[in-house]
C-alpha atoms as a PDB file:
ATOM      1  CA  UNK A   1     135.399 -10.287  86.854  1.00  0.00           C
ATOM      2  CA  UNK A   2     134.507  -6.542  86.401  1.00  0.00           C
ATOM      3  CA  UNK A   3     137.709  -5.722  86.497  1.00  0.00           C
ATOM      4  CA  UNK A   4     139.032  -8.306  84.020  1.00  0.00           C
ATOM      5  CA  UNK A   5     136.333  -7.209  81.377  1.00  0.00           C
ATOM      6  CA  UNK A   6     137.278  -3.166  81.535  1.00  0.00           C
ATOM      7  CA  UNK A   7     141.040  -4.104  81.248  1.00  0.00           C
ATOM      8  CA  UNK A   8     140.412  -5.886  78.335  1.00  0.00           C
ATOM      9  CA  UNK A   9     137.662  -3.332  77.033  1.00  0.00           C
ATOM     10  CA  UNK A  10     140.374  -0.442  77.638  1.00  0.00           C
ATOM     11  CA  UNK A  11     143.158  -2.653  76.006  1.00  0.00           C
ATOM     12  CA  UNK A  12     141.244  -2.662  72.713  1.00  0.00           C
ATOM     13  CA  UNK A  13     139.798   0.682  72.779  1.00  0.00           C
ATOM     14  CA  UNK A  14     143.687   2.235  73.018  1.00  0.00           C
ATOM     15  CA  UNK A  15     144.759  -0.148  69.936  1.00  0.00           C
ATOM     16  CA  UNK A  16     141.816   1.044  67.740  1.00  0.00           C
ATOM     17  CA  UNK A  17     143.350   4.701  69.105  1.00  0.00           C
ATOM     18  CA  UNK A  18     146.999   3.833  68.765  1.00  0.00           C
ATOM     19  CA  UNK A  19     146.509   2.622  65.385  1.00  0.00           C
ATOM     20  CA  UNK A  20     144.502   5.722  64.143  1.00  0.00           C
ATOM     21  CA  UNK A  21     147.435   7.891  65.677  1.00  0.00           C
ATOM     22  CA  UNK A  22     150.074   5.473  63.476  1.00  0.00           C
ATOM     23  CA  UNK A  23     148.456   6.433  60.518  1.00  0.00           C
ATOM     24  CA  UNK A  24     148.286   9.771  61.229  1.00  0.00           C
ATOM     25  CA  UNK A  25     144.343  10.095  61.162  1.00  0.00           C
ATOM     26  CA  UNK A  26     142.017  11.907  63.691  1.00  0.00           C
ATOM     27  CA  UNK A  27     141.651   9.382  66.562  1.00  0.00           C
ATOM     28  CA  UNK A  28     137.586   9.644  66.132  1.00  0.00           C
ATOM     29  CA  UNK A  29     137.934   8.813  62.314  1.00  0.00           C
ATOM     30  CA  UNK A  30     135.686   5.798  62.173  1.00  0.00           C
ATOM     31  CA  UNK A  31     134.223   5.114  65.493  1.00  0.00           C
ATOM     32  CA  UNK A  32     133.240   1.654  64.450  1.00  0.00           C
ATOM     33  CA  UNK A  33     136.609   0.462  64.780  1.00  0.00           C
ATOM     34  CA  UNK A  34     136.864   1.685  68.384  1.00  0.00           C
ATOM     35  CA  UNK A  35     132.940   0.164  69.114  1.00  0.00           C
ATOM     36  CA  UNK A  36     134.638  -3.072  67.425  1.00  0.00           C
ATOM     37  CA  UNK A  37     137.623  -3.522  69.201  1.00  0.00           C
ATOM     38  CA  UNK A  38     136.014  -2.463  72.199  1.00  0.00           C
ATOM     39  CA  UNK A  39     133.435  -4.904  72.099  1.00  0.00           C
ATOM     40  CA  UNK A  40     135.970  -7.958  70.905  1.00  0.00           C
ATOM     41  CA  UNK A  41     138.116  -6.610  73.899  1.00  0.00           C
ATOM     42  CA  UNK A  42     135.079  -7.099  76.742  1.00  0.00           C
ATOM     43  CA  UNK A  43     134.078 -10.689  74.780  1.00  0.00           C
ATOM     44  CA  UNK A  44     138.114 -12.027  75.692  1.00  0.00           C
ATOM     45  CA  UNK A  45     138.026 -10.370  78.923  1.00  0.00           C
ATOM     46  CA  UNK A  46     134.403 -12.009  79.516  1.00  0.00           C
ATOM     47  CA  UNK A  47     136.244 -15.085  78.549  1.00  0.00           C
ATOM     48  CA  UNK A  48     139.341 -14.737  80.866  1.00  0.00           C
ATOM     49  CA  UNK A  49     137.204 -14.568  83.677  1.00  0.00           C
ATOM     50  CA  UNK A  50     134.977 -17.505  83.458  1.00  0.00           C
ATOM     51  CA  UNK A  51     138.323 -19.500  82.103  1.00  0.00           C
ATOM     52  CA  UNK A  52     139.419 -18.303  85.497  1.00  0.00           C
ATOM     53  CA  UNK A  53     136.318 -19.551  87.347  1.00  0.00           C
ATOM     54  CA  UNK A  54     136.405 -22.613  85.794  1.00  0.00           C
ATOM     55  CA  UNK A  55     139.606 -23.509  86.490  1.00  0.00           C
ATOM     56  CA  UNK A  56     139.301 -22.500  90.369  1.00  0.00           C
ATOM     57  CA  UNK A  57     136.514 -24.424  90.360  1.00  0.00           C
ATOM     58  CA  UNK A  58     138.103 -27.411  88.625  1.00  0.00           C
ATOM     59  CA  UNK A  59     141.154 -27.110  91.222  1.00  0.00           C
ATOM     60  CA  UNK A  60     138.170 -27.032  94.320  1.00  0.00           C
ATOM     61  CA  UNK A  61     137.013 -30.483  93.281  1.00  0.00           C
ATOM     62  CA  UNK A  62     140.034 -32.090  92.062  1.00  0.00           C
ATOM     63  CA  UNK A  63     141.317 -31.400  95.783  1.00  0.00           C
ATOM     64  CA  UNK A  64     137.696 -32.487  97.154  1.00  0.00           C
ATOM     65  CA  UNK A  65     138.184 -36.049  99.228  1.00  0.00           C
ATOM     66  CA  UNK A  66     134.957 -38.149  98.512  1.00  0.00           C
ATOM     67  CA  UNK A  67     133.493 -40.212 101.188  1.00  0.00           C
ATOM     68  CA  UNK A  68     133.426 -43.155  98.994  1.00  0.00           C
ATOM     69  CA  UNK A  69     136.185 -43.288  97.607  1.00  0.00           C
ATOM     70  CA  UNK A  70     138.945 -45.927  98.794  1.00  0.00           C
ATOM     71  CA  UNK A  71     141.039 -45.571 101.854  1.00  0.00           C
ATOM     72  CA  UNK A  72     144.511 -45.055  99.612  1.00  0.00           C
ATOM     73  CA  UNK A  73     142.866 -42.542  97.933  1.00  0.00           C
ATOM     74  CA  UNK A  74     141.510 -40.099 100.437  1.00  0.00           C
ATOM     75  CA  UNK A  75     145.334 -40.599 102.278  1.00  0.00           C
ATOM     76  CA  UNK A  76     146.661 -39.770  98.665  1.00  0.00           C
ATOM     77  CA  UNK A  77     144.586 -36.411  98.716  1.00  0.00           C
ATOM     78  CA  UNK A  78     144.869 -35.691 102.388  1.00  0.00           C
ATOM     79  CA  UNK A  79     148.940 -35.924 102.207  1.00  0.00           C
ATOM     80  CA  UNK A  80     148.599 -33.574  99.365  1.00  0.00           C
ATOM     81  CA  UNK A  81     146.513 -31.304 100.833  1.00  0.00           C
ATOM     82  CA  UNK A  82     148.830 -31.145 104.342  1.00  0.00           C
ATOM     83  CA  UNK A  83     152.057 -31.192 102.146  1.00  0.00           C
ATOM     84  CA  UNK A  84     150.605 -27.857 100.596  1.00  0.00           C
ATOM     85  CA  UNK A  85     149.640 -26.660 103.902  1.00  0.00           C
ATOM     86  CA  UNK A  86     153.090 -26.976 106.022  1.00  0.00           C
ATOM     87  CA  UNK A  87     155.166 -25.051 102.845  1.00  0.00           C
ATOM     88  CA  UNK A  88     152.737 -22.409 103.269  1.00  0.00           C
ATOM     89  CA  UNK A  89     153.208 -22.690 107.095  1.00  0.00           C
ATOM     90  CA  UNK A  90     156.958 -22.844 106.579  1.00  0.00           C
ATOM     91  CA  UNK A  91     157.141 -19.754 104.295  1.00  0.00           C
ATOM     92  CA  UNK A  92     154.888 -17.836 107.013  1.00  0.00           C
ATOM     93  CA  UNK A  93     157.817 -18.742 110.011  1.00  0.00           C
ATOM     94  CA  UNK A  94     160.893 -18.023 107.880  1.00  0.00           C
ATOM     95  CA  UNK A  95     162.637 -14.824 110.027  1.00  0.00           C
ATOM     96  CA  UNK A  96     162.364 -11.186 107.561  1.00  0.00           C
ATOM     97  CA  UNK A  97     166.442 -12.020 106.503  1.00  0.00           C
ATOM     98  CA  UNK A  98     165.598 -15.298 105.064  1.00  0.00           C
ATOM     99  CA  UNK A  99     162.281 -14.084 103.085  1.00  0.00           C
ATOM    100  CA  UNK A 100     162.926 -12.744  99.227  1.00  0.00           C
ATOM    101  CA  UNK A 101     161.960  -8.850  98.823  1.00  0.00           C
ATOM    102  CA  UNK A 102     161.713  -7.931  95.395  1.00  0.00           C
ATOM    103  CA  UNK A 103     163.814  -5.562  93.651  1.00  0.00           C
ATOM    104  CA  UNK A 104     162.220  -2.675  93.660  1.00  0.00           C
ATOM    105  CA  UNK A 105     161.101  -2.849  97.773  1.00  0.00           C
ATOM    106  CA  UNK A 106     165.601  -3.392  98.415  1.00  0.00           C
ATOM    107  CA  UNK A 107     165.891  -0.383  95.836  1.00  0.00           C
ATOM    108  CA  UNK A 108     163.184   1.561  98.258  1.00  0.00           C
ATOM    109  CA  UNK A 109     164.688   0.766 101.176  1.00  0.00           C
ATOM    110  CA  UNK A 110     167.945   1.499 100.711  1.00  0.00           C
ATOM    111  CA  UNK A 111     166.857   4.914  99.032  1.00  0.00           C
ATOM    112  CA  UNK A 112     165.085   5.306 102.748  1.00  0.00           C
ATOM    113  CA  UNK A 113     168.355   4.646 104.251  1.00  0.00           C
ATOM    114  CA  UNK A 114     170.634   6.893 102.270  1.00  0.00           C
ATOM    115  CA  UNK A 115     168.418   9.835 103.453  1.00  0.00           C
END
């Protein structure tokens, strides 16, 4: 969360700067604008993060099998739940050639190999 807020806090305290340095007036001009933006910047990143917390939650109890509930249902959720687990076990086993590197880690590596 912390770090969700200051992103967001630092996001709108460089736009209050940026724009002062667009218009060509001393970045400290009105400081209210930076206190503004600052503060609307830690409100969405406040935001963010309990949108985020919310939502894990939501996903933890839409994946939660109640005792209850009726046999079709809890195999419903179960085959779910093991479908998810064996792609993640799949993607785990799959040899290094097989698994995707991303651009820049092939660019690294064959930089490493050319010296």
């Amino acid at each position: 969360m912390f770090r969700t807020v200051v992103w967001w806090s630092a996001a709108g305290f460089f736009t209050a700067s940026y724009s002062r340095v667009l218009m060509r007036l001393p970045i400290f001009y009105k400081p209210q604008l930076h206190v503004a933006l600052t503060a609307l910047g830690a409100y969405v990143g406040v935001y963010c993060s309990d949108t985020e917390d919310r939502f894990n939650a939501w996903a933890n109890h839409v994946y939660e099998v109640p005792e209850d509930a009726p046999l079709w249902i809890q195999k419903k959720l179960k085959a779910r739940i093991d479908k998810v687990d064996l792609l993640n076990k799949i993607a785990e086993e799959l040899p290094e050639e097989m698994k995707m590197t991303p651009y820049w880690e092939k660019r690294l590596e064959s930089a490493m190999e050319q010296k």
